[in-house]
C-alpha atoms as a PDB file:
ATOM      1  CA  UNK A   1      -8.138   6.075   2.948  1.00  0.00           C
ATOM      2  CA  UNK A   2      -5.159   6.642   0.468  1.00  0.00           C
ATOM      3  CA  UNK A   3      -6.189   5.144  -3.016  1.00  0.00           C
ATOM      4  CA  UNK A   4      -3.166   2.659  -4.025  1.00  0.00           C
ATOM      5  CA  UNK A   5      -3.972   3.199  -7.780  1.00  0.00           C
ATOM      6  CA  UNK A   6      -3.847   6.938  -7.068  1.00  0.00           C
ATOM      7  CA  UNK A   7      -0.938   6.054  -5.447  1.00  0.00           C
ATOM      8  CA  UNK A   8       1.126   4.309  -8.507  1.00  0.00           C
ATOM      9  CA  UNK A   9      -0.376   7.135 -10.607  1.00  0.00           C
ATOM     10  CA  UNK A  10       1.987   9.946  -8.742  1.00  0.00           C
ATOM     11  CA  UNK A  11       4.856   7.717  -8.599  1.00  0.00           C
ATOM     12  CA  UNK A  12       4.686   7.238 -12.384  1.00  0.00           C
ATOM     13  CA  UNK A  13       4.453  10.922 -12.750  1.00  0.00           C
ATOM     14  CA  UNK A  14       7.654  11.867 -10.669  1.00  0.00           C
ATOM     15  CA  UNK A  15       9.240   9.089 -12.271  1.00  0.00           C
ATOM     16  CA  UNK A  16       8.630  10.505 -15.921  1.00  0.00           C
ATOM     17  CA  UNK A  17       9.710  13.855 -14.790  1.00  0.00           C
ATOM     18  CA  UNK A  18      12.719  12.786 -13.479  1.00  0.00           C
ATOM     19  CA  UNK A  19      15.291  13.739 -16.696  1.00  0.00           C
ATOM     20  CA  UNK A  20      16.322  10.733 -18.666  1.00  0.00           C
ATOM     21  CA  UNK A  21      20.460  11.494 -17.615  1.00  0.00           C
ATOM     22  CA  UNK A  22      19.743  11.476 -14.174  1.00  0.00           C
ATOM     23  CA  UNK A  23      17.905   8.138 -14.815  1.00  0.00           C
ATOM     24  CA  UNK A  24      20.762   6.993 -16.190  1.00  0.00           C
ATOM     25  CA  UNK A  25      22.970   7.904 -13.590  1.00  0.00           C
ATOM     26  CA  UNK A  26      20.862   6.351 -10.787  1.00  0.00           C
ATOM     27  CA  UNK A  27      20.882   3.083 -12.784  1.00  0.00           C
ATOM     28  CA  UNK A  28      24.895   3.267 -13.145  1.00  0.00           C
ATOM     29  CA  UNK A  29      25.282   4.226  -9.570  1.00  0.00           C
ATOM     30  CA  UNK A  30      23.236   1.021  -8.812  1.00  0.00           C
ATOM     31  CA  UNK A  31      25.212  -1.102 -10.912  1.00  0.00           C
ATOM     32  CA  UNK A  32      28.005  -0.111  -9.506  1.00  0.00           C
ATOM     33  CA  UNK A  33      27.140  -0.600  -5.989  1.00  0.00           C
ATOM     34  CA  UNK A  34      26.134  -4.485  -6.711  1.00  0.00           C
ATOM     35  CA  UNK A  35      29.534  -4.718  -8.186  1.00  0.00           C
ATOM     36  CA  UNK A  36      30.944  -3.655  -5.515  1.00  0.00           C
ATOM     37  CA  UNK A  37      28.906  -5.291  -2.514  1.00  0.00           C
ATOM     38  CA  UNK A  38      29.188  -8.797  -4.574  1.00  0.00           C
ATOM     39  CA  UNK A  39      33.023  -8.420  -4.886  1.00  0.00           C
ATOM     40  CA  UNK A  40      33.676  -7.311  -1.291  1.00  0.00           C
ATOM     41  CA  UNK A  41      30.942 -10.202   0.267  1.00  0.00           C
ATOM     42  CA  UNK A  42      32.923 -12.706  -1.777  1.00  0.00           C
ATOM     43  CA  UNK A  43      35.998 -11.446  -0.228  1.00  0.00           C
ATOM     44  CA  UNK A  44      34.427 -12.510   2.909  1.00  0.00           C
ATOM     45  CA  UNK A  45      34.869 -16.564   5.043  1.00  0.00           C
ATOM     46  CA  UNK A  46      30.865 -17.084   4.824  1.00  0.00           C
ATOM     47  CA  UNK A  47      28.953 -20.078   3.803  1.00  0.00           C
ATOM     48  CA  UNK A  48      25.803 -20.235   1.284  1.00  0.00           C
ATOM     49  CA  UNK A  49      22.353 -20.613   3.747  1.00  0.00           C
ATOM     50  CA  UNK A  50      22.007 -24.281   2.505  1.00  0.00           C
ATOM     51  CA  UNK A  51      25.265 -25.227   3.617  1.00  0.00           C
ATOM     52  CA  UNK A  52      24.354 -23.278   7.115  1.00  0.00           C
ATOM     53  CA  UNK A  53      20.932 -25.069   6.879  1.00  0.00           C
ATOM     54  CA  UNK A  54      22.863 -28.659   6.436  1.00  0.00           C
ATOM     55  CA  UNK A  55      24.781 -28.047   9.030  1.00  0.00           C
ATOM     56  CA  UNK A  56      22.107 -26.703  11.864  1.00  0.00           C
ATOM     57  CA  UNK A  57      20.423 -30.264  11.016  1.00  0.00           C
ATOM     58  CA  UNK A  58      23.643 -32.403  11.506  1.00  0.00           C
ATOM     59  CA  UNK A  59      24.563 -30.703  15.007  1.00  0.00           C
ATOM     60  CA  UNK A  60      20.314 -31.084  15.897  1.00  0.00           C
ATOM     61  CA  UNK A  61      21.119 -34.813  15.321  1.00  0.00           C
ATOM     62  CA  UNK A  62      24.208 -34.112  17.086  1.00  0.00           C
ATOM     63  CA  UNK A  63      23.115 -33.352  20.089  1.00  0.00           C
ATOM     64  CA  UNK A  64      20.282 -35.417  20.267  1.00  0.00           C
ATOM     65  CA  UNK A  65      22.524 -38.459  20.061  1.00  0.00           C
ATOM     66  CA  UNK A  66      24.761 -36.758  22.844  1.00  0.00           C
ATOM     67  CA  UNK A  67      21.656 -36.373  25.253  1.00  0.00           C
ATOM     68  CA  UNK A  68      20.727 -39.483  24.457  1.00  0.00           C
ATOM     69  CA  UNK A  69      24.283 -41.075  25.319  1.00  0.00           C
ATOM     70  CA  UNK A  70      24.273 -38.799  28.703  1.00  0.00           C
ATOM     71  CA  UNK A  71      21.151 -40.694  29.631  1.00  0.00           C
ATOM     72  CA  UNK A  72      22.439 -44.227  28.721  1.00  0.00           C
ATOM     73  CA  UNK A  73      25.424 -43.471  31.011  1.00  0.00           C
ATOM     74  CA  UNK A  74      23.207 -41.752  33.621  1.00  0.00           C
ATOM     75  CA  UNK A  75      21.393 -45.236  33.661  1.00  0.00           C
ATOM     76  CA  UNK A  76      24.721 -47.751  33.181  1.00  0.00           C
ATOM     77  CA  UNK A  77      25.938 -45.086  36.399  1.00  0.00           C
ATOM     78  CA  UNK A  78      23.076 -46.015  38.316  1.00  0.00           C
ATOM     79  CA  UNK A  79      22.749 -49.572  37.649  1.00  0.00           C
ATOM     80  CA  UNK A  80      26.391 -49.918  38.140  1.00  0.00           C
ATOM     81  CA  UNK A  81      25.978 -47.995  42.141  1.00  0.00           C
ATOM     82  CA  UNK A  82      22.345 -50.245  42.576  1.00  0.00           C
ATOM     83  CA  UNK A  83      25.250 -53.700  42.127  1.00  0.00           C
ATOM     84  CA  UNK A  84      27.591 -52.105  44.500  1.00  0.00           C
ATOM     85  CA  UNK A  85      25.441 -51.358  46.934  1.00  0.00           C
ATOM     86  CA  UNK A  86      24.359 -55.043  47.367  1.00  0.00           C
END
C-alpha cells in the first residue's frame, strides 16, 4: 500500500522544483481563467441554486394541490353520475 505521507512528501518536492516564474505564471493563468469563466457565466439567463431550490418546493406544493383538486373533481364527477343515475 502507497504511504499518503510519502505521498505529500513527492508532491512537495516537484512542487519546490518547479522554478518560481513558472509558478507565477500558473497562478496568473489561473487568475485569469476565473476572470474569465465568472464574466462569461454572468453573461448567462441562470438562477442562484437557492432560488432553483425555492422554486422546486413551490411547484412540489404545486402539484400536490393539483392532484389533490383532480381527485376532488374525480369524486364531485362521480357523485354527480351516482344522482343522475337515480
Amino acid at each position: 500500500m502507497i504511504n499518503a505521507k510519502k505521498i505529500e512528501e513527492i508532491a512537495k518536492q516537484v512542487t519546490d522544483a518547479i522554478p518560481p516564474g513558472l509558478k507565477t505564471m500558473a497562478n496568473d493563468i489561473e487568475e485569469k481563467t476565473k476572470t474569465v469563466l465568472q464574466r462569461k457565466l454572468s453573461q448567462l439567463d441562470v438562477v442562484s441554486r437557492e432560488e432553483f431550490d425555492v422554486q422546486t418546493q413551490v411547484l412540489l406544493k404545486t402539484r400536490a394541490k393539483l392532484t389533490e383538486l383532480e381527485e376532488r373533481l374525480t369524486q364531485l364527477e362521480n357523485a354527480s353520475s351516482a344522482d343522475n343515475d337515480v
